[in-house]
Protein backbone atom coordinates (compact mmCIF):
# COMPACT_ATOMS: atom_id res chain seq x y z
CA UNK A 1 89.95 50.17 92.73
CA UNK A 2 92.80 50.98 90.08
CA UNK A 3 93.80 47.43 89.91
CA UNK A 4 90.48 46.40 89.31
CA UNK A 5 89.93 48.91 86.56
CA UNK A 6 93.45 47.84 85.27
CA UNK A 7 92.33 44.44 85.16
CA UNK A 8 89.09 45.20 83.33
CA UNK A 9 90.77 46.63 80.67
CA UNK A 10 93.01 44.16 79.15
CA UNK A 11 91.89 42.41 76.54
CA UNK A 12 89.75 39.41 77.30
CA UNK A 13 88.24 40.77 80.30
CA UNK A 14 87.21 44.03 78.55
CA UNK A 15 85.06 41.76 75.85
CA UNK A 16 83.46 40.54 78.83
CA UNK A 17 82.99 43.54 80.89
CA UNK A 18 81.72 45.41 77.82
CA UNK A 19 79.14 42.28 77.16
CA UNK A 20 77.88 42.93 80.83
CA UNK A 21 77.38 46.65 80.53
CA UNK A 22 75.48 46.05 76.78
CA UNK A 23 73.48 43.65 78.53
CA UNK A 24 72.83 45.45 81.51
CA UNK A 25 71.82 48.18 79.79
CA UNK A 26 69.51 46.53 77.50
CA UNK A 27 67.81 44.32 80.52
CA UNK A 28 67.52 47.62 82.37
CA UNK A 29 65.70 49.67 79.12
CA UNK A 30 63.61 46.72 78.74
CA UNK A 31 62.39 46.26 81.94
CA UNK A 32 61.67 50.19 82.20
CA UNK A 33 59.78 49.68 79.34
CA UNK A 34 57.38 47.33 80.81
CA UNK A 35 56.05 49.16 83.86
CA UNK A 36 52.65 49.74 83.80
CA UNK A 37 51.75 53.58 83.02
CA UNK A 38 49.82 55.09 85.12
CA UNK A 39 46.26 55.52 83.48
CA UNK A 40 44.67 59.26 83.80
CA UNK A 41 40.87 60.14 83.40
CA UNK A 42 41.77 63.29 81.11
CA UNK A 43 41.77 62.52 77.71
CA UNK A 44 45.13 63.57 76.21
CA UNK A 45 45.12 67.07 74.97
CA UNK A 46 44.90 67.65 71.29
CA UNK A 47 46.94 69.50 68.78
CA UNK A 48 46.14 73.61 68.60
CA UNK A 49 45.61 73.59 65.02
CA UNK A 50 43.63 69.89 64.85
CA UNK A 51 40.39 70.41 62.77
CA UNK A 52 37.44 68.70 64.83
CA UNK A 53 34.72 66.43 63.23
């Protein structure tokens, strides 16, 4: 394990490393982003001092 992290941290291997963790990151926000919400029947609750029509 410390000759792997050694290894990941020279130079042109940490560019690359870094670009997978960026990327990994952003695939796994993205993705979280697009699962379905669950739909409730309540109607979301409205502000305590919202004036009514």
């Amino acid at each position: 394990m410390r000759n792997f992290f050694q290894w990941c941290t020279r130079p042109p291997q940490a560019v690359v490393v870094v670009l997978l963790l960026v990327a990994l990151v952003l695939g796994m926000s993205f993705y979280a982003g697009r699962l379905k919400r669950e739909l409730t029947s309540h109607p979301a609750p409205t502000a305590a001092g919202a004036t009514h029509n």
